[in-house]
PDB file of N, CA and C in Angstrom:
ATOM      1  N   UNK A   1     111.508 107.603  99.918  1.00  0.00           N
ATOM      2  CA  UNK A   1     110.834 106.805  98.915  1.00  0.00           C
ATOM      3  C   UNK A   1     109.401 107.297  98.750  1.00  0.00           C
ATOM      4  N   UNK A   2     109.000 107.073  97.427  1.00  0.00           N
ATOM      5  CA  UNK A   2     107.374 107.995  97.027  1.00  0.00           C
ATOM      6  C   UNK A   2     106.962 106.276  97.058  1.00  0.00           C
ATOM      7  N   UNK A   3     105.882 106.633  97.420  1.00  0.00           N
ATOM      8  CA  UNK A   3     104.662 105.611  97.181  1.00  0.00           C
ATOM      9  C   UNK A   3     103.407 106.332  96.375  1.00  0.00           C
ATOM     10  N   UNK A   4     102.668 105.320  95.898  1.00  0.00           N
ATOM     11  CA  UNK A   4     101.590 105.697  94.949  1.00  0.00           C
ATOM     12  C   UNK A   4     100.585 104.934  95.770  1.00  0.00           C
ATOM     13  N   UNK A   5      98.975 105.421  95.789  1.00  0.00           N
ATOM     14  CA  UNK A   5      97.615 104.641  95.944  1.00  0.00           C
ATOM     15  C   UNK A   5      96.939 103.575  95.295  1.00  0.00           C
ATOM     16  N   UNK A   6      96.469 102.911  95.264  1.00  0.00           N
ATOM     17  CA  UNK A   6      95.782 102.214  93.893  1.00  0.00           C
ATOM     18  C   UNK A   6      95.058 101.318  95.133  1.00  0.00           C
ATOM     19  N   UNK A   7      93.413 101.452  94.400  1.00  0.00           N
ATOM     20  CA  UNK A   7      92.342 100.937  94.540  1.00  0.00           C
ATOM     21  C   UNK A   7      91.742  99.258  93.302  1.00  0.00           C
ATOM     22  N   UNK A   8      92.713  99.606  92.467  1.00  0.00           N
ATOM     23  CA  UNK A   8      92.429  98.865  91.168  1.00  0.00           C
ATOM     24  C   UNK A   8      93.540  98.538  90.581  1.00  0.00           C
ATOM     25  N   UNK A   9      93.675  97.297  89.995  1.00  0.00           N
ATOM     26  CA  UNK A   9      94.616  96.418  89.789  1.00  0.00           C
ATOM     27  C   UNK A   9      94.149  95.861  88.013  1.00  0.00           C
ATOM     28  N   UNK A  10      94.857  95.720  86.995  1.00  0.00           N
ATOM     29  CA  UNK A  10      94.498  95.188  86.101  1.00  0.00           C
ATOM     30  C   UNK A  10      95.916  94.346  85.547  1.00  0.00           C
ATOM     31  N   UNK A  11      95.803  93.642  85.192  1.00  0.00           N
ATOM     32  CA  UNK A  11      96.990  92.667  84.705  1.00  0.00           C
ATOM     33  C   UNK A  11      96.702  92.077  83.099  1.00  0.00           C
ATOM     34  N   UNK A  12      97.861  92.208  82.488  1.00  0.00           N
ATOM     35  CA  UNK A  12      97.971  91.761  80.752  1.00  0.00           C
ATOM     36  C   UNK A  12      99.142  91.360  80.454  1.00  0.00           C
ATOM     37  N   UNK A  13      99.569  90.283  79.971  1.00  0.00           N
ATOM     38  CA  UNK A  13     100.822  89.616  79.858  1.00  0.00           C
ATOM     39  C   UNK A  13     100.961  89.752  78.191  1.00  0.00           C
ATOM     40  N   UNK A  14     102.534  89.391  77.902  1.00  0.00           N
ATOM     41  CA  UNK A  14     102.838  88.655  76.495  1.00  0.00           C
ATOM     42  C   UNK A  14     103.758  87.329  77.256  1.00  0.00           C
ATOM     43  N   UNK A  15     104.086  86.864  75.942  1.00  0.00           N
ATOM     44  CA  UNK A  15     104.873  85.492  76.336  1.00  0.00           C
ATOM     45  C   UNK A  15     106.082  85.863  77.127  1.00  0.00           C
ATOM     46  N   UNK A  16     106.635  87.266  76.843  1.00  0.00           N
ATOM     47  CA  UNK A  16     107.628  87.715  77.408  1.00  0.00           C
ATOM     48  C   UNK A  16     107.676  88.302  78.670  1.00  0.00           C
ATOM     49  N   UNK A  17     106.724  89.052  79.231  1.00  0.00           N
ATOM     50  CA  UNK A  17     106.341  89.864  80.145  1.00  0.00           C
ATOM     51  C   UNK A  17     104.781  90.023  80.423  1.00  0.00           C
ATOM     52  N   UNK A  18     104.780  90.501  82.093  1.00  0.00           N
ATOM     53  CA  UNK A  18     104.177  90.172  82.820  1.00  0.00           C
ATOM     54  C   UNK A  18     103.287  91.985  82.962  1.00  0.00           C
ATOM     55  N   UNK A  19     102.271  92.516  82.793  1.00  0.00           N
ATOM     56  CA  UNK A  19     101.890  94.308  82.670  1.00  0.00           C
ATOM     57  C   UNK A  19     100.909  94.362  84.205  1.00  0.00           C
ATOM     58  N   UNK A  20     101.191  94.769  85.139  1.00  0.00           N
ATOM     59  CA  UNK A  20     100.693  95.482  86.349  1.00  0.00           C
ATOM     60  C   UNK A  20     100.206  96.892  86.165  1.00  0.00           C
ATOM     61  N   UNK A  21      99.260  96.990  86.279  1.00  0.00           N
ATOM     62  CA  UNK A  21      98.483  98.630  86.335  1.00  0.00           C
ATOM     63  C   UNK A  21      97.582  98.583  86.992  1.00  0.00           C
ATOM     64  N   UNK A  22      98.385  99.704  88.167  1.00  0.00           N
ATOM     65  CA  UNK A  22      97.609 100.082  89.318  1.00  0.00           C
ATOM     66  C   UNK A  22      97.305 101.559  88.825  1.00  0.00           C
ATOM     67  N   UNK A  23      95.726 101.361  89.557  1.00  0.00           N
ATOM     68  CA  UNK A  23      95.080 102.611  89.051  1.00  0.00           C
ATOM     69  C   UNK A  23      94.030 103.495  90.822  1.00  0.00           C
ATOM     70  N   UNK A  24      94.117 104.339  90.620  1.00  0.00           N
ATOM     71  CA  UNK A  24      93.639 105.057  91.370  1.00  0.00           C
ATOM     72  C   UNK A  24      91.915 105.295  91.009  1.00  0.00           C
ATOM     73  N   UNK A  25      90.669 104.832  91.208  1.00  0.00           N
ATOM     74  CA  UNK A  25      89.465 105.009  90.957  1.00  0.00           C
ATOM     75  C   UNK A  25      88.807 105.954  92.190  1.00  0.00           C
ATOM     76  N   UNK A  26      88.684 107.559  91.473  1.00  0.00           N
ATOM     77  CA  UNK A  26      87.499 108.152  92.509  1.00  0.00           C
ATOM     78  C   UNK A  26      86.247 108.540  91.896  1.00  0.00           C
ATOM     79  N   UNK A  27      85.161 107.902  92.351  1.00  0.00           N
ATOM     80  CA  UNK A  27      83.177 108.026  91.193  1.00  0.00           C
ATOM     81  C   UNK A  27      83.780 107.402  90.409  1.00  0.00           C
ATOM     82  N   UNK A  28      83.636 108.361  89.158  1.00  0.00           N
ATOM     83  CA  UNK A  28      83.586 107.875  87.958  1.00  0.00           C
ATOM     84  C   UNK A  28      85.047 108.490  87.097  1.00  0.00           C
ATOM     85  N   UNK A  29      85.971 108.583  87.803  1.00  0.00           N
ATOM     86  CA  UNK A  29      87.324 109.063  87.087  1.00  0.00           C
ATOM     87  C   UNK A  29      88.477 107.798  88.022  1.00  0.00           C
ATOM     88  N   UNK A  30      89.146 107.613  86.890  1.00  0.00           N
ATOM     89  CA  UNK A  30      90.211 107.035  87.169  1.00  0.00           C
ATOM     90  C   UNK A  30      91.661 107.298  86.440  1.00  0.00           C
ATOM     91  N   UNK A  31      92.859 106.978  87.699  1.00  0.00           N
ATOM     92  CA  UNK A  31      94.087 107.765  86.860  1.00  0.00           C
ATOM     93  C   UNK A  31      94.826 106.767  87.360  1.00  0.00           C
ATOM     94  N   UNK A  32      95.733 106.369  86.057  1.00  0.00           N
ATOM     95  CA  UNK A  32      96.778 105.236  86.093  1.00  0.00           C
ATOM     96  C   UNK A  32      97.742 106.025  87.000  1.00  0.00           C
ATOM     97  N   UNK A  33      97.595 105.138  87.956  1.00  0.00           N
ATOM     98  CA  UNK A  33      99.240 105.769  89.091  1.00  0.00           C
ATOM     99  C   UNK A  33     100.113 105.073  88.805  1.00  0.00           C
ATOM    100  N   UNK A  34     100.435 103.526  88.692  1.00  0.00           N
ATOM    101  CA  UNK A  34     101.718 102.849  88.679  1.00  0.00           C
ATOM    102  C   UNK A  34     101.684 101.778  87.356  1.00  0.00           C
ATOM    103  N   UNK A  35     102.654 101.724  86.648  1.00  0.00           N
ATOM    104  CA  UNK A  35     102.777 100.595  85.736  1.00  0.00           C
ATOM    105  C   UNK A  35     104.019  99.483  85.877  1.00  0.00           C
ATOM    106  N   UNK A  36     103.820  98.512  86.133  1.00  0.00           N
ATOM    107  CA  UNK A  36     105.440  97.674  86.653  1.00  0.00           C
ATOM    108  C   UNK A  36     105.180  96.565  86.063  1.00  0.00           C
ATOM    109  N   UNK A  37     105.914  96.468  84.950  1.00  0.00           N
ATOM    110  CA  UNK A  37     106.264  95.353  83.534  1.00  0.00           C
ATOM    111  C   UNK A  37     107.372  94.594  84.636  1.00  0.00           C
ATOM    112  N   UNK A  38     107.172  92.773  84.676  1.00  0.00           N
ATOM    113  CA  UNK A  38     108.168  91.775  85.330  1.00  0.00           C
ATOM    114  C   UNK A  38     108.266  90.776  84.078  1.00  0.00           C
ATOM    115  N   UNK A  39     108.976  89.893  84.306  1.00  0.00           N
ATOM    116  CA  UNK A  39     109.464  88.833  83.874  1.00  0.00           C
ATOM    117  C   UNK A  39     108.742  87.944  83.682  1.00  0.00           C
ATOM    118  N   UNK A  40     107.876  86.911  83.531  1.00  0.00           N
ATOM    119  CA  UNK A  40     107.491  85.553  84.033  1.00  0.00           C
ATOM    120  C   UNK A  40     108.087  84.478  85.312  1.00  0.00           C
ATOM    121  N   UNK A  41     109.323  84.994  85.503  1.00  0.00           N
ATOM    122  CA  UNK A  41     109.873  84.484  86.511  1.00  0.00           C
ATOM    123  C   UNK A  41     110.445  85.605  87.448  1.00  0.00           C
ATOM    124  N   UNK A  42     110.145  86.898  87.509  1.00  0.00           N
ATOM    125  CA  UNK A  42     109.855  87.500  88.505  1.00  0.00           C
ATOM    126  C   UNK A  42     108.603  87.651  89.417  1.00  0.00           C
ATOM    127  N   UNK A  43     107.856  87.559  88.706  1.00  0.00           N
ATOM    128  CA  UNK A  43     106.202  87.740  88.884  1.00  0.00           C
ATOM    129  C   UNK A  43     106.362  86.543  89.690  1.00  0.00           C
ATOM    130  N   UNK A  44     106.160  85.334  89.430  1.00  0.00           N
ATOM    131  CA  UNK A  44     106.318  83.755  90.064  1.00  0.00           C
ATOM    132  C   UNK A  44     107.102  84.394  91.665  1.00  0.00           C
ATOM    133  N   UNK A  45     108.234  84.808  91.538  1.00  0.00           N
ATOM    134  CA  UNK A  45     108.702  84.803  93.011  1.00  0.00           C
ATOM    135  C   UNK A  45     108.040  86.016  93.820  1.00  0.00           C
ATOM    136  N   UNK A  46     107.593  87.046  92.883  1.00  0.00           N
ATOM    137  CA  UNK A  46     106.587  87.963  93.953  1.00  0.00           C
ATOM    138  C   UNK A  46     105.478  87.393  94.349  1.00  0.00           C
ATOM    139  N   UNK A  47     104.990  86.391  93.559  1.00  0.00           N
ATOM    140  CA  UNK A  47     103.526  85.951  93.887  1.00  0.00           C
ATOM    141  C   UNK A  47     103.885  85.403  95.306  1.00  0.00           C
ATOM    142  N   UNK A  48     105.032  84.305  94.939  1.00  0.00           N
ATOM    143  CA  UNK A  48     105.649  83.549  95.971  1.00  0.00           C
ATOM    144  C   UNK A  48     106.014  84.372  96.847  1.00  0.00           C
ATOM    145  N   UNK A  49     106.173  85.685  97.523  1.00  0.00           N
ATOM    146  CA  UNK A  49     106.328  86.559  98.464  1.00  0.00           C
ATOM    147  C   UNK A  49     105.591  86.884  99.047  1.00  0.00           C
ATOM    148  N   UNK A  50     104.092  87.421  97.767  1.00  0.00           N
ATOM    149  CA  UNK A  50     102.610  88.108  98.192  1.00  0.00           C
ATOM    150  C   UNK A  50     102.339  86.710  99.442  1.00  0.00           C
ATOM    151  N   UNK A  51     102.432  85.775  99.072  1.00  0.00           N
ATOM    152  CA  UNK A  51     101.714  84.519  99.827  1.00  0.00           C
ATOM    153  C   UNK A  51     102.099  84.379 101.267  1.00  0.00           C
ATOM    154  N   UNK A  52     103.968  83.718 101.130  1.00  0.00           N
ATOM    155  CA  UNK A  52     104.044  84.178 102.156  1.00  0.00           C
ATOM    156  C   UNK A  52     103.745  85.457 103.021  1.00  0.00           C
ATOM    157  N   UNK A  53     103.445  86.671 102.941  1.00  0.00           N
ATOM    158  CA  UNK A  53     103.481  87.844 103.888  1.00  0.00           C
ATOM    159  C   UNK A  53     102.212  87.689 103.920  1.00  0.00           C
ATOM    160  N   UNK A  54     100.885  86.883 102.995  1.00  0.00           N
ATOM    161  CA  UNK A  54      99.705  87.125 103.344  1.00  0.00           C
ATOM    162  C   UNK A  54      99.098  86.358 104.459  1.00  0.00           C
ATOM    163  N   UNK A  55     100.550  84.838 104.670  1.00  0.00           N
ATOM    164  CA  UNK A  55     100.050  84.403 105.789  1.00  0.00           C
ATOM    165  C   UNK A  55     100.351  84.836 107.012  1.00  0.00           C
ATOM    166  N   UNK A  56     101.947  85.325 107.369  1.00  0.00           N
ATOM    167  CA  UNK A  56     102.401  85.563 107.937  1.00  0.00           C
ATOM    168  C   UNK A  56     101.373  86.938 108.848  1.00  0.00           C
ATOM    169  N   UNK A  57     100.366  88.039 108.056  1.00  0.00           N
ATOM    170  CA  UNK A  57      99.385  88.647 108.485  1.00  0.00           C
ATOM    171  C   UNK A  57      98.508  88.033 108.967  1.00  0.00           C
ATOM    172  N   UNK A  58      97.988  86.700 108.352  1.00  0.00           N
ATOM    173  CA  UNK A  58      96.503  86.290 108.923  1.00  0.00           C
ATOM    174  C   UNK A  58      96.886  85.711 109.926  1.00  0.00           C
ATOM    175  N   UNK A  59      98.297  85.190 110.224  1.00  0.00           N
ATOM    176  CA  UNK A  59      98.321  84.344 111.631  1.00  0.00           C
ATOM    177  C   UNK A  59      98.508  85.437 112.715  1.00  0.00           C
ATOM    178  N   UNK A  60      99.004  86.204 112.392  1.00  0.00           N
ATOM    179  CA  UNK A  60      99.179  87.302 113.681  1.00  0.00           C
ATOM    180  C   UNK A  60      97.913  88.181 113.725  1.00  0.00           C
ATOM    181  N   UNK A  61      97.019  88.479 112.248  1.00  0.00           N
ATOM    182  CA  UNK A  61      95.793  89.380 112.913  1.00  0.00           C
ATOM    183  C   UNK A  61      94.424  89.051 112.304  1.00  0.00           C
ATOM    184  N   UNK A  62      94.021  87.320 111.868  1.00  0.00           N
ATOM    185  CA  UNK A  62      93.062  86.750 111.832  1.00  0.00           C
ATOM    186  C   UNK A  62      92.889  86.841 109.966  1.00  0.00           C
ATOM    187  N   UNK A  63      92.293  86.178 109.801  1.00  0.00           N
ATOM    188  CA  UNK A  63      91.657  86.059 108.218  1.00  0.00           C
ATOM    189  C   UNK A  63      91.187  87.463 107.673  1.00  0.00           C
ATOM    190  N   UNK A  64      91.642  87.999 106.843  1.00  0.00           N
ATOM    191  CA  UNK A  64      91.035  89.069 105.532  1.00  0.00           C
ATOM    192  C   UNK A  64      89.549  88.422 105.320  1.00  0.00           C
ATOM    193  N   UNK A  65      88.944  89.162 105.019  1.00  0.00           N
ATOM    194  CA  UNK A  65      87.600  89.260 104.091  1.00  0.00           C
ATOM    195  C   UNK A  65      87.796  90.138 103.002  1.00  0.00           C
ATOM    196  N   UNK A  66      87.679  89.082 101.992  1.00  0.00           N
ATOM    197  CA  UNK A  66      87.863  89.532 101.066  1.00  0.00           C
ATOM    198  C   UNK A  66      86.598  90.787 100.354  1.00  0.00           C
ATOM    199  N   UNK A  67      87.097  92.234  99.927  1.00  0.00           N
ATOM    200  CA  UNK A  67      86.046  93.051  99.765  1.00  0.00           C
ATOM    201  C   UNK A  67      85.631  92.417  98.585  1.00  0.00           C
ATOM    202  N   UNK A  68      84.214  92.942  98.056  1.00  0.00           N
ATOM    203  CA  UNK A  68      83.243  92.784  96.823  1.00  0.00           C
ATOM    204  C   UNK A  68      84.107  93.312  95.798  1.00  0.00           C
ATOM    205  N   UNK A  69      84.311  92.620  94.604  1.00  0.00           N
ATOM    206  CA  UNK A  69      85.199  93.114  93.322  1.00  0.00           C
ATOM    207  C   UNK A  69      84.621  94.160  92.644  1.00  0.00           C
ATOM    208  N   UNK A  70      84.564  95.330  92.339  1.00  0.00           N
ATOM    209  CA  UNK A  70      83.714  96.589  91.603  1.00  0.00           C
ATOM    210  C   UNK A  70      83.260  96.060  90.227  1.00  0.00           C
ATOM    211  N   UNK A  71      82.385  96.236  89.709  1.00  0.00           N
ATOM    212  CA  UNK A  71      82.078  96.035  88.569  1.00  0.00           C
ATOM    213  C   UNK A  71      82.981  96.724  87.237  1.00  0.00           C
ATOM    214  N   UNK A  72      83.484  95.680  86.013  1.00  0.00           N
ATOM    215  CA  UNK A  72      84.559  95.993  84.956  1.00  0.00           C
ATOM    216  C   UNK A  72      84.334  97.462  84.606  1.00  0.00           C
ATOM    217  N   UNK A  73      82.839  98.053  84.698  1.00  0.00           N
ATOM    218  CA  UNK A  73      82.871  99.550  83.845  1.00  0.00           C
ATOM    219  C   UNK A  73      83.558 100.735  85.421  1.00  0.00           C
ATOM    220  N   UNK A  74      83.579 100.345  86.316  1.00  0.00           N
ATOM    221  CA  UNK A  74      83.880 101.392  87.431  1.00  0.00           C
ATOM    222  C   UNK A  74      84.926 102.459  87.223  1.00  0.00           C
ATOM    223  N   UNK A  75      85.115 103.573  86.595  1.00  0.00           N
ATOM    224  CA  UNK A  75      85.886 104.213  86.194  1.00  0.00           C
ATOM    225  C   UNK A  75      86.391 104.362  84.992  1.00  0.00           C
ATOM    226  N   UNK A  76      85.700 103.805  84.055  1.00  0.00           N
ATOM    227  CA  UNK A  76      86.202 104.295  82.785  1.00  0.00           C
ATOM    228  C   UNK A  76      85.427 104.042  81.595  1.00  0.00           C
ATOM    229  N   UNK A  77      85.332 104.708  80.910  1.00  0.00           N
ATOM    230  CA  UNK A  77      84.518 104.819  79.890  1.00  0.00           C
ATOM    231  C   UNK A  77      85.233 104.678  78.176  1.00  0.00           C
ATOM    232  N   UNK A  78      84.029 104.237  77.181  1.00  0.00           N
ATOM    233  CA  UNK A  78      84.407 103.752  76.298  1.00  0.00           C
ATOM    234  C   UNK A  78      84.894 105.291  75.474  1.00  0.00           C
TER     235      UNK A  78
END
């Protein structure tokens, strides 16, 4: 199985579907690595997954700190 990197996350829905784009940001260049279009009711049970496994981490290796969010222009230009 290939895996992809992504530093950056952007999300855009329609009524129908749910748009994930993970992007790879290095300086001032960035390159769309992954795009994964869900359902409205797929998305709902991944969220419902992300959650559980995010606790299931903090109880076994303490609370995340959450990093500083990059500012909207970080990698891409008009």
């Amino acid at each position: 199985m290939k895996g992809v990197y992504s530093n950056v996350m952007q999300i855009s829905h329609t009524q129908e579907e749910f748009i994930l784009d993970f992007f790879n940001i290095i300086g001032e260049n960035g390159v769309l690595s992954a795009r994964v279009i869900l359902s409205p009711s797929h998305l709902k049970r991944m969220i419902r997954a992300l959650e559980e496994n995010l606790k299931k981490y903090e109880d076994r290796f303490g609370p995340i700190i959450p990093a500083q969010s990059p500012t909207p222009e970080v990698g891409f230009k008009p």
